[in-house]
Protein backbone atom coordinates (compact mmCIF):
# COMPACT_ATOMS: atom_id res chain seq x y z
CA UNK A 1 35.93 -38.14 13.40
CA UNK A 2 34.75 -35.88 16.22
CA UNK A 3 37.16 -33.34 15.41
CA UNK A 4 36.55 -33.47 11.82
CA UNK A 5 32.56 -33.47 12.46
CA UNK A 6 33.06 -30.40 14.64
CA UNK A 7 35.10 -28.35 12.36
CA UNK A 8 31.75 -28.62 10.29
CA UNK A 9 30.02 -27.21 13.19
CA UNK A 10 28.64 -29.74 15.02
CA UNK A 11 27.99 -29.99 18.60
CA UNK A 12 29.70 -33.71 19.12
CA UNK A 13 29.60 -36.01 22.10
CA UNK A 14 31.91 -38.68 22.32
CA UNK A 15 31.76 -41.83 24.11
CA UNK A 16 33.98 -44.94 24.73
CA UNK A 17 31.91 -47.29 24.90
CA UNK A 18 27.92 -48.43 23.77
CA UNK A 19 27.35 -48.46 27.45
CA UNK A 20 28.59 -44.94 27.80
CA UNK A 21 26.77 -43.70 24.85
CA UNK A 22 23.45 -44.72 26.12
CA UNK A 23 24.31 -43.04 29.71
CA UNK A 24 25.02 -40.08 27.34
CA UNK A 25 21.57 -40.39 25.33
CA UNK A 26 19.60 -40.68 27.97
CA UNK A 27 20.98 -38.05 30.78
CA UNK A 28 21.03 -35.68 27.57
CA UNK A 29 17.42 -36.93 27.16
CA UNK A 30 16.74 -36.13 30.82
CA UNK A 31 18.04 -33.06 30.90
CA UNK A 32 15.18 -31.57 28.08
CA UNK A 33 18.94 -31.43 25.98
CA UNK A 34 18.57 -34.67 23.36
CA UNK A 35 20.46 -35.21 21.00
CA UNK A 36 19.71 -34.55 17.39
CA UNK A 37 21.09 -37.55 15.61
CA UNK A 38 22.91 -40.64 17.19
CA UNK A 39 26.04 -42.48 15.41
CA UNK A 40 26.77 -45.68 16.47
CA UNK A 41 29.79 -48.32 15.59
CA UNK A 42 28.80 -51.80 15.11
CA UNK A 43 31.20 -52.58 17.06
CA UNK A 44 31.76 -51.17 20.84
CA UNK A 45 33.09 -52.57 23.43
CA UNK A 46 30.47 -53.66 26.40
CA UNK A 47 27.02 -53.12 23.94
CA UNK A 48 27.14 -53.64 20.65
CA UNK A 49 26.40 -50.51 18.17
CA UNK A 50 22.57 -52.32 17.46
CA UNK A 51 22.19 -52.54 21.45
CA UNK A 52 22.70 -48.87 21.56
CA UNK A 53 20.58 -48.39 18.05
CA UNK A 54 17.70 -50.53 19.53
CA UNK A 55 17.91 -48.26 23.48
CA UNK A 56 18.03 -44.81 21.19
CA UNK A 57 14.75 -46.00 19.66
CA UNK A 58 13.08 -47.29 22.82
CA UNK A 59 13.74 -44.10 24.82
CA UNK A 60 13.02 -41.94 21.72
CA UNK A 61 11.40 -43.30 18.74
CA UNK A 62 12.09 -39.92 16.71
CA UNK A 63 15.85 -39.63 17.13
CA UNK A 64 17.88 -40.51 13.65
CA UNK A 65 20.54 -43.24 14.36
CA UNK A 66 23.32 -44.06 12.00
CA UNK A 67 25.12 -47.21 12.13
CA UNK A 68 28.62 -47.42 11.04
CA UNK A 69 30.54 -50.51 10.22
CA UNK A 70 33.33 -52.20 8.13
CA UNK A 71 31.10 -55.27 8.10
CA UNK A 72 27.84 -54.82 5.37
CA UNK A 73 27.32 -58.37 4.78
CA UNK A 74 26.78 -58.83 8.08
CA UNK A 75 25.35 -55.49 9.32
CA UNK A 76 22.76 -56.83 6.30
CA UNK A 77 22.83 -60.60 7.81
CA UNK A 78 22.39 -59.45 11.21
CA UNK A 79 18.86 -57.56 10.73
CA UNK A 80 20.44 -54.27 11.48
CA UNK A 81 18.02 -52.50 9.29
CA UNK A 82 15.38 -52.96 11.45
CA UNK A 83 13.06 -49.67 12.35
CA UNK A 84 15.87 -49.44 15.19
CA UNK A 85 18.55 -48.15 12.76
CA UNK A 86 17.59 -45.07 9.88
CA UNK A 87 20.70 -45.46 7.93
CA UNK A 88 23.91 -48.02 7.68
CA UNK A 89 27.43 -45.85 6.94
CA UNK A 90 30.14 -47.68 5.86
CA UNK A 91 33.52 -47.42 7.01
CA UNK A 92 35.88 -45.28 6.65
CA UNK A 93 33.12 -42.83 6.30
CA UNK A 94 32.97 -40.03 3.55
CA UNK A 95 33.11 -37.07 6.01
CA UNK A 96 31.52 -34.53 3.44
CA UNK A 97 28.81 -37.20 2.60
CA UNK A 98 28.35 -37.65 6.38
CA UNK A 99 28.13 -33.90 7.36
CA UNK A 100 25.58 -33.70 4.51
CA UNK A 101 23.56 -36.80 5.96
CA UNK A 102 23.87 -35.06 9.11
CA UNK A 103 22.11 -31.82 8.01
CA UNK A 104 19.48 -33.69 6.69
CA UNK A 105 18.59 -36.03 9.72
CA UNK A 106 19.15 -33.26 12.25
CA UNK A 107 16.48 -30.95 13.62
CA UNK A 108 16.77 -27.27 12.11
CA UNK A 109 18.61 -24.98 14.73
């Protein structure tokens, strides 16, 4: 996916893990360098993807966060669309319909 999200022209970062990803949000955030939009899996090893959605909002209220999953009963079960997540993605993803969900959450260059 990062490939494919960067042959649309995105600037990606990837990480392995929830706990990774948040080191990545917030030394980005740190840095005056945030990120525009965040996209999370459900399921990450260490945090879970709504651990990471839930630290994205706390440290930055404003930043979009997309949570993916193969799960939608429970992603709806769970309370995952909670002010801490802006939009659920299915899995597999539609890459065109998530480069074009992209554009719109993102902050114009």
């Amino acid at each position: 996916m990062k490939d494919l999200l960067e042959h649309f022209g995105h600037r990606v970062g990837a990480a392995t893990s929830g706990k990774c990803g948040i080191e990545m949000f917030c030394t980005a955030l740190q840095k005056g360098e945030p990120y525009d939009v965040v996209i999370t899996d459900m399921n990450m090893p260490e945090i879970s993807g709504y651990v990471v959605a839930q630290t994205i909002k706390t440290e930055s209220a404003h930043t979009p966060v997309i949570l993916m999953t193969g799960a939608c009963n429970t992603v709806r079960d769970s309370g995952a669309l909670s002010a801490s997540v802006d939009v659920v993605v299915h899995k597999p993803p539609h890459l065109q319909e998530l480069n074009a969900l992209l554009l719109r959450m993102a902050k114009p260059a």
